[in-house]
C-alpha atoms as a PDB file:
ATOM      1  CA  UNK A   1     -81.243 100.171  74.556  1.00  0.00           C
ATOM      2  CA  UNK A   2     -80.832 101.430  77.848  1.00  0.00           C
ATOM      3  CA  UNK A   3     -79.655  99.040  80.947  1.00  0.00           C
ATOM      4  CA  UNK A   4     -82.123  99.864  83.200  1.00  0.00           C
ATOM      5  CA  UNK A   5     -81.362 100.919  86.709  1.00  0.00           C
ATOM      6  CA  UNK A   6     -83.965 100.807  89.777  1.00  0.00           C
ATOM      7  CA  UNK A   7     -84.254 103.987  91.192  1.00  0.00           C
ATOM      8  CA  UNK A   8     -81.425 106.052  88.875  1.00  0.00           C
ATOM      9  CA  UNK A   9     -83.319 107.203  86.102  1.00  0.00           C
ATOM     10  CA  UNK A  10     -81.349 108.008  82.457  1.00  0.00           C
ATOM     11  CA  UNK A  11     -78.584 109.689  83.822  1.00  0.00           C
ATOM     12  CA  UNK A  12     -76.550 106.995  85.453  1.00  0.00           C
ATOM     13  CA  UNK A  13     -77.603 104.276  82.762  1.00  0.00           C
ATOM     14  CA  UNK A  14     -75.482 102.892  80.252  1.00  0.00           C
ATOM     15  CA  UNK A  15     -76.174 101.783  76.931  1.00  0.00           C
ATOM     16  CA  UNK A  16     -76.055  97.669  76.005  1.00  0.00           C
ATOM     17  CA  UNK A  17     -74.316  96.449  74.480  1.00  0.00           C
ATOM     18  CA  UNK A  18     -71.832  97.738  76.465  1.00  0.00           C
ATOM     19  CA  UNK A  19     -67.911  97.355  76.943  1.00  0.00           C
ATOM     20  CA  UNK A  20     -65.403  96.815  80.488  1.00  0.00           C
ATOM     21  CA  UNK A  21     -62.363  97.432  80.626  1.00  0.00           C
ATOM     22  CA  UNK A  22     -60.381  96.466  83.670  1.00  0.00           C
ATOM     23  CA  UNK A  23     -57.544  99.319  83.905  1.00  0.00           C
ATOM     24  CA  UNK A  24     -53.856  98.104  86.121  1.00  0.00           C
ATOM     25  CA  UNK A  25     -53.607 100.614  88.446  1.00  0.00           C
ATOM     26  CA  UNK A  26     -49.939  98.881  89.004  1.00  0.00           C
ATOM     27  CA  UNK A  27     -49.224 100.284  84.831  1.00  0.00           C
ATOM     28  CA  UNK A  28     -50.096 104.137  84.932  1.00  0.00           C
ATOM     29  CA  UNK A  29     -47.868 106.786  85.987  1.00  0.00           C
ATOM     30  CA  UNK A  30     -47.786 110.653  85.232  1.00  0.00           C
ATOM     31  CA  UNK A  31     -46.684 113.529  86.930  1.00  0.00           C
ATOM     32  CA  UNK A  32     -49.975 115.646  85.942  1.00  0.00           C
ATOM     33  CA  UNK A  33     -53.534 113.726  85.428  1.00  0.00           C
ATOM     34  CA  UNK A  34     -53.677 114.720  81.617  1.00  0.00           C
ATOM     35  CA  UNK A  35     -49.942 113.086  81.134  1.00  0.00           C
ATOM     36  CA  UNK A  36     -51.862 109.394  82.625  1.00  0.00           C
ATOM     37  CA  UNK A  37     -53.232 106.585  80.394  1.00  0.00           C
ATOM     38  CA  UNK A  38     -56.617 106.505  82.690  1.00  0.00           C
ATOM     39  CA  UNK A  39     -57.217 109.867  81.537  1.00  0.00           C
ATOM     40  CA  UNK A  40     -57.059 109.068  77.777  1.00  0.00           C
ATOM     41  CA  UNK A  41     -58.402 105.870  77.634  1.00  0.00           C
ATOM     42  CA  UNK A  42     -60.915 105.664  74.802  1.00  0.00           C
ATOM     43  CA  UNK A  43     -64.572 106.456  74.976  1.00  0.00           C
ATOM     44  CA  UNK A  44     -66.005 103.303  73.885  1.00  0.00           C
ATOM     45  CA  UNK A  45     -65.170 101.778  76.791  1.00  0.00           C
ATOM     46  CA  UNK A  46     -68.115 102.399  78.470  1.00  0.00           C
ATOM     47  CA  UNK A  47     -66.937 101.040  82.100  1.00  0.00           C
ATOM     48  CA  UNK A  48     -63.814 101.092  83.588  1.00  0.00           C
ATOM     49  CA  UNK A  49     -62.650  99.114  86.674  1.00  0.00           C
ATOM     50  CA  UNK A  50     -59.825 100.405  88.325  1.00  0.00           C
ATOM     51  CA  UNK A  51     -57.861  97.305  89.813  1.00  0.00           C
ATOM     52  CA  UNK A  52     -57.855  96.824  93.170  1.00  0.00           C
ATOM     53  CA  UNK A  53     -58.819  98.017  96.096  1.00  0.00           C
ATOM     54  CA  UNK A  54     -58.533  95.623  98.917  1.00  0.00           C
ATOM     55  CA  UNK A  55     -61.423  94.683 100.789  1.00  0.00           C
ATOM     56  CA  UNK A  56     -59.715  95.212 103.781  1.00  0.00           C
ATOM     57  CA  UNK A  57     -58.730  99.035 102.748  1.00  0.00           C
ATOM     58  CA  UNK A  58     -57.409 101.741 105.096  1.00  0.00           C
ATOM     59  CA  UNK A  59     -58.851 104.643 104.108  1.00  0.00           C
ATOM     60  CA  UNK A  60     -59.593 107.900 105.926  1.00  0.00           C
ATOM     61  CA  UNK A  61     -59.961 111.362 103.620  1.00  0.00           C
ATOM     62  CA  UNK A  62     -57.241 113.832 101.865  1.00  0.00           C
ATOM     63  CA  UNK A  63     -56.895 111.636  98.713  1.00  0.00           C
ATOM     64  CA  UNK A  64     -54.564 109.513 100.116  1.00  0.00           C
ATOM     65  CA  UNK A  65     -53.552 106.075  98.427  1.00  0.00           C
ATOM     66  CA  UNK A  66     -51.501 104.662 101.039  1.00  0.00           C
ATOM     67  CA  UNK A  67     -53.194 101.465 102.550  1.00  0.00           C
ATOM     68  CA  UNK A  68     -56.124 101.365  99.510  1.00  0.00           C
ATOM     69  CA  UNK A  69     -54.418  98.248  97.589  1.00  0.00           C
ATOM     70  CA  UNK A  70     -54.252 100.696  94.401  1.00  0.00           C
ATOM     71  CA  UNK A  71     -50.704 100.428  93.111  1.00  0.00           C
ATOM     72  CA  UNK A  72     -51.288 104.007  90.892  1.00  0.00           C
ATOM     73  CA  UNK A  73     -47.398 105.491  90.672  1.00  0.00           C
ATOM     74  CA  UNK A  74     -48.825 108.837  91.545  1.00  0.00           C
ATOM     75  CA  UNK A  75     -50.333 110.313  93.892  1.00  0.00           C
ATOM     76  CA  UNK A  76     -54.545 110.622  95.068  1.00  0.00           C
ATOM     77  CA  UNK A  77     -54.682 113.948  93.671  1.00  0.00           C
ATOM     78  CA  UNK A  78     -53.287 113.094  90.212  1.00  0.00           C
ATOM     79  CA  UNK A  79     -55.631 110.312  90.315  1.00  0.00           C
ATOM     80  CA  UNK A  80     -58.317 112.794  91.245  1.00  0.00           C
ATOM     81  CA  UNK A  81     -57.758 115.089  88.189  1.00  0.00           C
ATOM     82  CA  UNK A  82     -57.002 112.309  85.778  1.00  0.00           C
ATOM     83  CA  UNK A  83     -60.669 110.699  86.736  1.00  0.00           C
ATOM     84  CA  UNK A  84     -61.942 114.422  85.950  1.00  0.00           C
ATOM     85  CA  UNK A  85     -60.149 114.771  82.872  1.00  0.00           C
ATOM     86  CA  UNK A  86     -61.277 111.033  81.648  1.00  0.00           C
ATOM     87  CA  UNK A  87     -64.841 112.597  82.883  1.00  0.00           C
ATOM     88  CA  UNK A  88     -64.239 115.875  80.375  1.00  0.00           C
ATOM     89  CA  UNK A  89     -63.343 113.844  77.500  1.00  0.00           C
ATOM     90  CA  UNK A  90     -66.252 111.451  77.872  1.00  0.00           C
ATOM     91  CA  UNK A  91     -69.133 112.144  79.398  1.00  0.00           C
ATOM     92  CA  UNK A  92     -70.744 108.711  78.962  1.00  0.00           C
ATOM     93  CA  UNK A  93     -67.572 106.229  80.391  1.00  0.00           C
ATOM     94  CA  UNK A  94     -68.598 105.039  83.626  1.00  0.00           C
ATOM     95  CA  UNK A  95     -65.480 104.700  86.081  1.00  0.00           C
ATOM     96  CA  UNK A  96     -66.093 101.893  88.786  1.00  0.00           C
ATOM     97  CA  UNK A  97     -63.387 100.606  92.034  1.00  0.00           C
ATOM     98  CA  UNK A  98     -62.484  97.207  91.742  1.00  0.00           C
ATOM     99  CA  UNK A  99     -62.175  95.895  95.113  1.00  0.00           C
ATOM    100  CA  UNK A 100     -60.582  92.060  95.400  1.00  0.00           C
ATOM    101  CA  UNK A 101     -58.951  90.657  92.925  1.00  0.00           C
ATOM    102  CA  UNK A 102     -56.680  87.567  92.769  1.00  0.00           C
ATOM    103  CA  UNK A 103     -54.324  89.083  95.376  1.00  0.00           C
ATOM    104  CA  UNK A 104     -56.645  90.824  98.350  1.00  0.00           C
ATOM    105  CA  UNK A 105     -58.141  87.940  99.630  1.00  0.00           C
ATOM    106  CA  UNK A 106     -59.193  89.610 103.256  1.00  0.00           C
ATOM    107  CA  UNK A 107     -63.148  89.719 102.818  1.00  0.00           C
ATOM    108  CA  UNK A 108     -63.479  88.210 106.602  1.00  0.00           C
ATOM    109  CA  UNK A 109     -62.138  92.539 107.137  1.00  0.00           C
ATOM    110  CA  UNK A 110     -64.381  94.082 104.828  1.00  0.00           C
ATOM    111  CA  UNK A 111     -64.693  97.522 105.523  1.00  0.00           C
ATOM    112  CA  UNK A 112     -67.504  98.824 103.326  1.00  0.00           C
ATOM    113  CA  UNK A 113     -67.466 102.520 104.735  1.00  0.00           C
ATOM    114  CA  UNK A 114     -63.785 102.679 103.836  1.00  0.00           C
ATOM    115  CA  UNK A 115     -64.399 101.710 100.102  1.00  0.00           C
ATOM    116  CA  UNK A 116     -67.976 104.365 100.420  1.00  0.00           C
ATOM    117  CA  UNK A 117     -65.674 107.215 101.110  1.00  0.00           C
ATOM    118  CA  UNK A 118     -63.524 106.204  98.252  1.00  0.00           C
ATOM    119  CA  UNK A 119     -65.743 106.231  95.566  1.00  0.00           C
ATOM    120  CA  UNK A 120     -67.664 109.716  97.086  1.00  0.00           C
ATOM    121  CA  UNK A 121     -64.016 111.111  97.331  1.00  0.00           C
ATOM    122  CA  UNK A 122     -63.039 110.386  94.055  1.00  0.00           C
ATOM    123  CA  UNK A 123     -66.594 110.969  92.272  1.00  0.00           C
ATOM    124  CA  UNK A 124     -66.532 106.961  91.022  1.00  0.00           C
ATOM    125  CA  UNK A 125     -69.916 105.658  89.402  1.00  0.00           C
ATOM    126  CA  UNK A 126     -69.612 102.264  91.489  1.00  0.00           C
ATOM    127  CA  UNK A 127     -68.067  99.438  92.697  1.00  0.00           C
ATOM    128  CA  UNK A 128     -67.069  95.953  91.028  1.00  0.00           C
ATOM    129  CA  UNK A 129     -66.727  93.032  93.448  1.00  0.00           C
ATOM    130  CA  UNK A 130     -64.307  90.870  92.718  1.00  0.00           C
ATOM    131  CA  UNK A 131     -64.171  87.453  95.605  1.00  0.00           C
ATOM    132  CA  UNK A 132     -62.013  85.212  94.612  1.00  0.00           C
ATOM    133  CA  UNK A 133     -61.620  82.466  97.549  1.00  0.00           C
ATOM    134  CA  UNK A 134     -58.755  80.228  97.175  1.00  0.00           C
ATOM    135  CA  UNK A 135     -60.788  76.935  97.994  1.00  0.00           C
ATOM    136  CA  UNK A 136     -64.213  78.018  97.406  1.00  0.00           C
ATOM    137  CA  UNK A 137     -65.263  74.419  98.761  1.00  0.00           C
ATOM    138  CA  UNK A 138     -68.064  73.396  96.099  1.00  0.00           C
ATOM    139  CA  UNK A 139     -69.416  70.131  96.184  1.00  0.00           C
ATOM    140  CA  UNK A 140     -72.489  68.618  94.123  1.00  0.00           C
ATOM    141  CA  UNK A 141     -75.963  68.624  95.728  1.00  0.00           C
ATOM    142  CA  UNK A 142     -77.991  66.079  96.139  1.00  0.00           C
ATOM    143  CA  UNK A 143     -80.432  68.088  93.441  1.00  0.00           C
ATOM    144  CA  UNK A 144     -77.139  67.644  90.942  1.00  0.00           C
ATOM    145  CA  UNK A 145     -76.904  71.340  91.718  1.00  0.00           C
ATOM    146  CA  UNK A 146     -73.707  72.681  93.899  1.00  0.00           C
ATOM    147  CA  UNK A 147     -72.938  74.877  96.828  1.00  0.00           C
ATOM    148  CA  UNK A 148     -70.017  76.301  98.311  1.00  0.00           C
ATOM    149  CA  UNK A 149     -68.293  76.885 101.838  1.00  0.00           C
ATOM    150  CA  UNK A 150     -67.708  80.348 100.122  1.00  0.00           C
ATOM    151  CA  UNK A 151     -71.479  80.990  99.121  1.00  0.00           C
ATOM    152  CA  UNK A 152     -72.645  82.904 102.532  1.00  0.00           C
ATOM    153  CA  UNK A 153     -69.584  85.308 102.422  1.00  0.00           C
ATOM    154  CA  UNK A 154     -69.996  86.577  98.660  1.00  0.00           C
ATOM    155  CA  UNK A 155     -73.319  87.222  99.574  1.00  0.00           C
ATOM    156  CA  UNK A 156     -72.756  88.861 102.343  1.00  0.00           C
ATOM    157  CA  UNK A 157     -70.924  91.203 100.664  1.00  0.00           C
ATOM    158  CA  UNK A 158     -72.993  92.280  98.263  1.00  0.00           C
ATOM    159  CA  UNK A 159     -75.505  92.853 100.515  1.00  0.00           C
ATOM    160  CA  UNK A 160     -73.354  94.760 102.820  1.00  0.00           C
ATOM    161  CA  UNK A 161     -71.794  96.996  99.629  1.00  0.00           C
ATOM    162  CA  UNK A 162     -75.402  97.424  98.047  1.00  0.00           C
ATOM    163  CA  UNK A 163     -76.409  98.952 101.586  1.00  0.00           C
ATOM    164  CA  UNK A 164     -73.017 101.119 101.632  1.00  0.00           C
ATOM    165  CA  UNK A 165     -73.576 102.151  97.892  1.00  0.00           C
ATOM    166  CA  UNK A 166     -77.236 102.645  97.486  1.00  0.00           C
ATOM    167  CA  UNK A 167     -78.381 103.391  93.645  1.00  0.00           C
ATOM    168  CA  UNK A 168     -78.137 105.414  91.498  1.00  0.00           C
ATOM    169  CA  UNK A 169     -74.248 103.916  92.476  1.00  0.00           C
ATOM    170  CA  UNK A 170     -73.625 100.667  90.323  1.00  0.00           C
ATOM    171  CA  UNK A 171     -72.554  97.368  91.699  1.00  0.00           C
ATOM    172  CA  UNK A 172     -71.336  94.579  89.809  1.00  0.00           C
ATOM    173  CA  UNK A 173     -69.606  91.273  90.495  1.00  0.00           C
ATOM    174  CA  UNK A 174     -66.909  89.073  88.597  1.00  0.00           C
ATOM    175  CA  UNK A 175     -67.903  85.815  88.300  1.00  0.00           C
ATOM    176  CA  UNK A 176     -65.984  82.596  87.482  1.00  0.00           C
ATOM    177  CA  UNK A 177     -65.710  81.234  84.133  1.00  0.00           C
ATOM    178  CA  UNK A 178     -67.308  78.040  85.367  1.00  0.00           C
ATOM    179  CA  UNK A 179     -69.270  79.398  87.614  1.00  0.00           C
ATOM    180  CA  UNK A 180     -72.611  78.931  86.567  1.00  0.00           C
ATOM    181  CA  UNK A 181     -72.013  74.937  85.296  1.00  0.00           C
ATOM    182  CA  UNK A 182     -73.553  71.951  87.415  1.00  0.00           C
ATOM    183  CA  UNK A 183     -73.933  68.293  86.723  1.00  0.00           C
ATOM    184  CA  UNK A 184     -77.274  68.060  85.988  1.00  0.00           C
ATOM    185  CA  UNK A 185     -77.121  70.043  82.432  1.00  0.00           C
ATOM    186  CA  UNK A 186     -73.377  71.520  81.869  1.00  0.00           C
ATOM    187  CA  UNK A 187     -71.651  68.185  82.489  1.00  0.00           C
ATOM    188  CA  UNK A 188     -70.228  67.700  79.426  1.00  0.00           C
ATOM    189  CA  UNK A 189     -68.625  71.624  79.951  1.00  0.00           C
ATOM    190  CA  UNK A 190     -67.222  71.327  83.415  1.00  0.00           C
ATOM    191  CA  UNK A 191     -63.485  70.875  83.465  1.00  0.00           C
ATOM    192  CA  UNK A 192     -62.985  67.875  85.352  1.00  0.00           C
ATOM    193  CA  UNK A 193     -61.357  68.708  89.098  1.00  0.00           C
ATOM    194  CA  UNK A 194     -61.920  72.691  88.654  1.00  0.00           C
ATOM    195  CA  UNK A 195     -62.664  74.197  92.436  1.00  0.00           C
ATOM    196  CA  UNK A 196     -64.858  76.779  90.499  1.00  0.00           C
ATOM    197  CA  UNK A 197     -67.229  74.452  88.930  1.00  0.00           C
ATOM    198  CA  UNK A 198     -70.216  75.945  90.016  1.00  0.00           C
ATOM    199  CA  UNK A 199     -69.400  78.909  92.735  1.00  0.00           C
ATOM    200  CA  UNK A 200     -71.797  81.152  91.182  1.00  0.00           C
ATOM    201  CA  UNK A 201     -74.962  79.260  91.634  1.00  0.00           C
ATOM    202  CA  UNK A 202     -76.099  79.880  94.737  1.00  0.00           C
ATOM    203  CA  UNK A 203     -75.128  83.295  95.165  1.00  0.00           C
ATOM    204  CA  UNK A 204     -76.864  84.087  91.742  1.00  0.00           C
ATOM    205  CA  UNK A 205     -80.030  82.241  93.380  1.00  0.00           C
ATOM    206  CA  UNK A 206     -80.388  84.458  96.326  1.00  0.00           C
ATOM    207  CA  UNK A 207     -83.050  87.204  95.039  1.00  0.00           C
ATOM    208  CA  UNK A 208     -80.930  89.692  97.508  1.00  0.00           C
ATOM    209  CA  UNK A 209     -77.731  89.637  95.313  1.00  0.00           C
ATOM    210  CA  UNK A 210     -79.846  89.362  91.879  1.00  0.00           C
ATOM    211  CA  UNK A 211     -81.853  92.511  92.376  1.00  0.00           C
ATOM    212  CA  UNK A 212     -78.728  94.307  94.151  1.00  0.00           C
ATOM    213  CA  UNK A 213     -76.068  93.642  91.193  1.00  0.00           C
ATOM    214  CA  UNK A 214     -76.642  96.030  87.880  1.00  0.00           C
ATOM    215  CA  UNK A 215     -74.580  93.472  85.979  1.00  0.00           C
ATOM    216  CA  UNK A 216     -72.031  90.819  86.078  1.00  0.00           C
ATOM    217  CA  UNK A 217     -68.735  90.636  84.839  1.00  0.00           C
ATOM    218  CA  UNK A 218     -67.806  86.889  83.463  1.00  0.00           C
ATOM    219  CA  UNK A 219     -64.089  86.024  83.555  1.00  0.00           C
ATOM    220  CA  UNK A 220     -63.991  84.037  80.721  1.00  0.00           C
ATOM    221  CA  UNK A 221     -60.089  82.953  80.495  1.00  0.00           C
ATOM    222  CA  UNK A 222     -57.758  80.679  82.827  1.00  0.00           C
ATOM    223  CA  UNK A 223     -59.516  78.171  82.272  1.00  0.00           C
ATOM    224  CA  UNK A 224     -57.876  75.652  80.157  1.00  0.00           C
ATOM    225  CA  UNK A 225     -58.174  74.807  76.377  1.00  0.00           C
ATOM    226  CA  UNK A 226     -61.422  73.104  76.798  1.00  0.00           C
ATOM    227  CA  UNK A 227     -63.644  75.939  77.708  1.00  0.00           C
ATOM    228  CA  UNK A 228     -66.142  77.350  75.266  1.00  0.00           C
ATOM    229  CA  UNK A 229     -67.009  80.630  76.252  1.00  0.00           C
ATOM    230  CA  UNK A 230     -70.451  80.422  74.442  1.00  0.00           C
ATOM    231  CA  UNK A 231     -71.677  77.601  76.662  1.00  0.00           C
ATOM    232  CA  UNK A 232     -70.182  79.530  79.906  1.00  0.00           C
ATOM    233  CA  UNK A 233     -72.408  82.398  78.810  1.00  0.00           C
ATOM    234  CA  UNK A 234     -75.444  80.842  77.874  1.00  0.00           C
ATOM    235  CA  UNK A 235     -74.977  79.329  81.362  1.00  0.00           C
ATOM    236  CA  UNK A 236     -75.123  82.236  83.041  1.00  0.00           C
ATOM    237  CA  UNK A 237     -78.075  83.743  81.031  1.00  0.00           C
ATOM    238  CA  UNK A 238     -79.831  80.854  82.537  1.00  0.00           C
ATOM    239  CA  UNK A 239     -78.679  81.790  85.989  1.00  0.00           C
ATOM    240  CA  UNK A 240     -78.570  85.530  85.475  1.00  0.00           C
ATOM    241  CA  UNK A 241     -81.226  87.418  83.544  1.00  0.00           C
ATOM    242  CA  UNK A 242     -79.493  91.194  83.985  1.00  0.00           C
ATOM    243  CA  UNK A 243     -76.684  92.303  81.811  1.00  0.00           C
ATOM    244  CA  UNK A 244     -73.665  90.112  81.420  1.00  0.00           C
ATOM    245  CA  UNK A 245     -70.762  91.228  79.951  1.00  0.00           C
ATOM    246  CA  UNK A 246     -68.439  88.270  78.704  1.00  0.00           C
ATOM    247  CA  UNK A 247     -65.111  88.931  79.187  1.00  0.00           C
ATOM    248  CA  UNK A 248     -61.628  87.992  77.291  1.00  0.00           C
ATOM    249  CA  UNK A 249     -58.139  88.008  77.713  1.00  0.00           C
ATOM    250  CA  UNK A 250     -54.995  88.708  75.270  1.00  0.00           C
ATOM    251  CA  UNK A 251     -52.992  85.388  74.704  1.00  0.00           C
ATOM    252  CA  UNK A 252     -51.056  83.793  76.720  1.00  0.00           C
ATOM    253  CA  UNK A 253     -53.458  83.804  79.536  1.00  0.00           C
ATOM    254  CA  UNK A 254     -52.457  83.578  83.627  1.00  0.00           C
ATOM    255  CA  UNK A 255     -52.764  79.887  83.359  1.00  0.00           C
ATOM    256  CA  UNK A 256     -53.625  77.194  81.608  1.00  0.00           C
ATOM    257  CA  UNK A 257     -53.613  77.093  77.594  1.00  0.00           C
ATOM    258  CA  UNK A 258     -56.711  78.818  75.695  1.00  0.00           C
ATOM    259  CA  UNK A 259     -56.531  80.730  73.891  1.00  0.00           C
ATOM    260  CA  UNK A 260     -58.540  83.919  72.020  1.00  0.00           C
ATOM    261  CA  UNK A 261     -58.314  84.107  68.253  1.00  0.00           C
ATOM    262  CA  UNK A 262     -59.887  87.042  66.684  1.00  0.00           C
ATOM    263  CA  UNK A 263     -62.238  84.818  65.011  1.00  0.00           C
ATOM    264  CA  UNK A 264     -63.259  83.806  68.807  1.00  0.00           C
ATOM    265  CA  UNK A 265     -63.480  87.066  70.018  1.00  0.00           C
ATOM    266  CA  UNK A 266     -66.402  87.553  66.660  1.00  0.00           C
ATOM    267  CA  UNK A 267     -68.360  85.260  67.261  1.00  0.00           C
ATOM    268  CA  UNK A 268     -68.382  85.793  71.222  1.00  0.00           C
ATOM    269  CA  UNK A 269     -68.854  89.506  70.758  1.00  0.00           C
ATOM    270  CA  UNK A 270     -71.752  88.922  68.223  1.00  0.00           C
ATOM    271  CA  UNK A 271     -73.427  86.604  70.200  1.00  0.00           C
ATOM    272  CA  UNK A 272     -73.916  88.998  73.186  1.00  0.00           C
ATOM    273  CA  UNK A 273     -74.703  91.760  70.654  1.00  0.00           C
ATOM    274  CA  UNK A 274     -77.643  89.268  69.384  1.00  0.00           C
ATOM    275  CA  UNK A 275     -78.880  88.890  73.172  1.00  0.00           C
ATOM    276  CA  UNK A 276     -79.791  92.608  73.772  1.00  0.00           C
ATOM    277  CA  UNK A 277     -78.554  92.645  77.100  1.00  0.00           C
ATOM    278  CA  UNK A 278     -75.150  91.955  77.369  1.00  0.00           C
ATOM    279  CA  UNK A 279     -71.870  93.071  76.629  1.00  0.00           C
ATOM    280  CA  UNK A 280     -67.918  92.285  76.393  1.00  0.00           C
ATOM    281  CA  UNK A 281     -65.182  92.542  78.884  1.00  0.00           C
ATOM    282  CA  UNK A 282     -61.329  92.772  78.613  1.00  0.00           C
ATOM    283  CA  UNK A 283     -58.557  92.218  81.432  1.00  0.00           C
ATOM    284  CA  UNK A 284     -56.675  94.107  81.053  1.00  0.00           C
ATOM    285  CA  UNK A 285     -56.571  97.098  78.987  1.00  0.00           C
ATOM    286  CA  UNK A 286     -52.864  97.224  79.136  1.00  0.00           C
ATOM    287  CA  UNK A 287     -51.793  93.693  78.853  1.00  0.00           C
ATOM    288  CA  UNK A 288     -48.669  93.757  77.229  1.00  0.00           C
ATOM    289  CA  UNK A 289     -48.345  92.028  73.888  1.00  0.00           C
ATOM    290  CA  UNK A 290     -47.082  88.923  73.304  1.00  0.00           C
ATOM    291  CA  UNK A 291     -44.393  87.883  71.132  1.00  0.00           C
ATOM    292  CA  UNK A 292     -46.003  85.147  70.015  1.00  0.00           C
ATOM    293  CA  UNK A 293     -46.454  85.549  65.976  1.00  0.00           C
ATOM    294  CA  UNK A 294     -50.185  85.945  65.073  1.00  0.00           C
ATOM    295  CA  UNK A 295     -51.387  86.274  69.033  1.00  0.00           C
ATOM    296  CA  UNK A 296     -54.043  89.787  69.299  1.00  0.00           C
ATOM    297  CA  UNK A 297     -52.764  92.225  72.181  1.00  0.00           C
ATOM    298  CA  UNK A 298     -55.269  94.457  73.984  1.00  0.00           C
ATOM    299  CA  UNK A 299     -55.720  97.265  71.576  1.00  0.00           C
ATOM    300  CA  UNK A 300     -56.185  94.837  69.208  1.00  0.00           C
ATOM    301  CA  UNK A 301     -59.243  92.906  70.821  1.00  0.00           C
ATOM    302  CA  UNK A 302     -60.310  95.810  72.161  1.00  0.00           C
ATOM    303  CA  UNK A 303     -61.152  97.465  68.471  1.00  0.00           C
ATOM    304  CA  UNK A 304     -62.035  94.297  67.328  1.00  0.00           C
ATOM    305  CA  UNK A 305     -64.836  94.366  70.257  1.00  0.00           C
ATOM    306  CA  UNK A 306     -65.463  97.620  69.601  1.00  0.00           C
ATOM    307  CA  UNK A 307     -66.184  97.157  66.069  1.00  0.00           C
ATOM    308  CA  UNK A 308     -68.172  94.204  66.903  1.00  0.00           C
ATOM    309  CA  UNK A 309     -70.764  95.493  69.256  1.00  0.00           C
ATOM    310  CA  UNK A 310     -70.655  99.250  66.522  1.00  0.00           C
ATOM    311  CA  UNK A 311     -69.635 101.263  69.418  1.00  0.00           C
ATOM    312  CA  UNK A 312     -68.524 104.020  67.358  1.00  0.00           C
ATOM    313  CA  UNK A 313     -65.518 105.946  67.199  1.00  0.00           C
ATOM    314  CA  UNK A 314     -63.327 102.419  66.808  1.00  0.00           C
ATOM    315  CA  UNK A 315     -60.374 104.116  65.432  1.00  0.00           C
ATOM    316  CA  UNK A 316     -59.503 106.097  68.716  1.00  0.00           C
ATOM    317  CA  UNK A 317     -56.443 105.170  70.356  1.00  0.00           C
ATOM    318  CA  UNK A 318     -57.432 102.942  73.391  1.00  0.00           C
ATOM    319  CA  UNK A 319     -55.542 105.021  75.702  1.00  0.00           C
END
């Protein structure tokens, strides 16, 4: 099935189910672009988000990385020819610029012609938005719905990247793995105090950012021991009726104390695979394992997703 794209025809779909990968610019290093992980990572995953770019970038022409936020230990023009050489390997992967994070927090200085030249410099298939306010403000409407303080700005810069980054460019957002609950039906599934409880409501209402977004990314993990990842996504199916991709983290998470099994990761991957529009997420591709006995690392999950959603080629190394 392809994920249809207004305005791009075949040729810069991708295929659902589908599979992100969130790469650590911060991990790679390589003195020649075939020597770096990003240029071997492995073809079933079919979009890659290079993490981060801040918002607030500095960046002029000639490759260079200085003032980006990207933490790559090598230089723009090994970055250039690893993207190229990823490209030469497989056709199909996707490679998209993070911008945001947990640690870039300046959207108030978003410079959206900055992060345009990027991508065009560097031949990237998109942009992932990734607005992560620190106090996003939410409180409960009196519809049992919620709204934020941090609605108008996360919609304002969609709008304002869509415009930079017209289609057949992608543009996706991470959401919070809460994001979609409210009072009136997810009660019983909102973690009681969370500041996310709800931030993705309103911005998923406004029929600018719905038509402007090819798909969202769901970051299903921080958030505590209670949280059921199949309720968060058929949450957001109700709020969101483009691809989702549902995504996962190796044990032990940032915070808090879920934690994936791969018996978890089976039945979350299957039940996107039964949707038809949807797909699985992973930050981050190079998680280092745990030593906890019996915990799954990142290749791990990753074949296990891979597997699940009959990617093909499973047994390739994931980078």
């Amino acid at each position: 099935m392809l994920l249809a794209l207004a305005g791009s025809g075949d040729a810069a779909g991708f295929r659902t189910p589908f599979f992100v990968g969130y790469f650590e610019s911060w991990s790679d290093a390589g003195d020649r672009p075939a020597d770096t992980e990003l240029a071997r990572v492995a073809g079933y995953v079919s979009i890659l988000d290079l993490a981060f770019m801040r918002p607030d970038a500095v960046y002029k022409d000639g490759y260079l990385l200085d003032g980006t936020g990207l933490e790559f230990r090598y230089s723009g023009r090994v970055l250039l020819g690893a993207v190229a050489e990823l490209r030469k390997r497989h056709p199909g992967t996707r490679i998209m610029l993070g911008v945001g994070g947990a640690s870039y927090l300046r959207w108030d200085k978003l410079d959206p012609d900055a992060i345009r030249r990027f991508v065009q410099d560097f031949g990237l298939d998109g942009v992932d938005i990734d607005q992560e306010p620190q106090d996003p403000g939410c409180t409960r409407r009196p519809d049992d719905d919620i709204a934020c303080r941090s609605d108008a700005a996360l919609i304002r810069s969609v709008r304002v990247l869509r415009e930079a980054l017209p289609r057949p460019l992608l543009l996706s957002m991470a959401v919070a793995h809460v994001g979609a609950y409210y009072p009136g039906h997810w009660r019983a599934e909102m973690p009681p105090g969370s500041r996310y409880n709800g931030i993705s409501r309103q911005p998923l209402a406004d029929p600018a950012v719905r038509d402007s977004l090819d798909f969202i990314n769901v970051m299903g993990y921080d958030a505590g021991r209670n949280y059921h990842p199949l309720a968060a996504f058929a949450a957001y199916r109700e709020l969101f009726t483009g691809p989702i991709a549902m995504g996962v983290e190796a044990p032990p998470e940032y915070s808090g104390d879920h934690v994936y099994t791969l018996a978890d990761i089976d039945a979350l991957t299957a039940t996107v695979r039964k949707d038809g529009n949807a797909g699985m997420m992973i930050y981050s591709l190079q998680k280092a394992a745990s030593p906890q006995a019996g915990w799954p690392d990142s290749r791990t999950i990753a074949k296990r997703i891979c597997l699940g959603l009959a990617l093909g080629g499973c047994d390739q190394p994931l980078y």
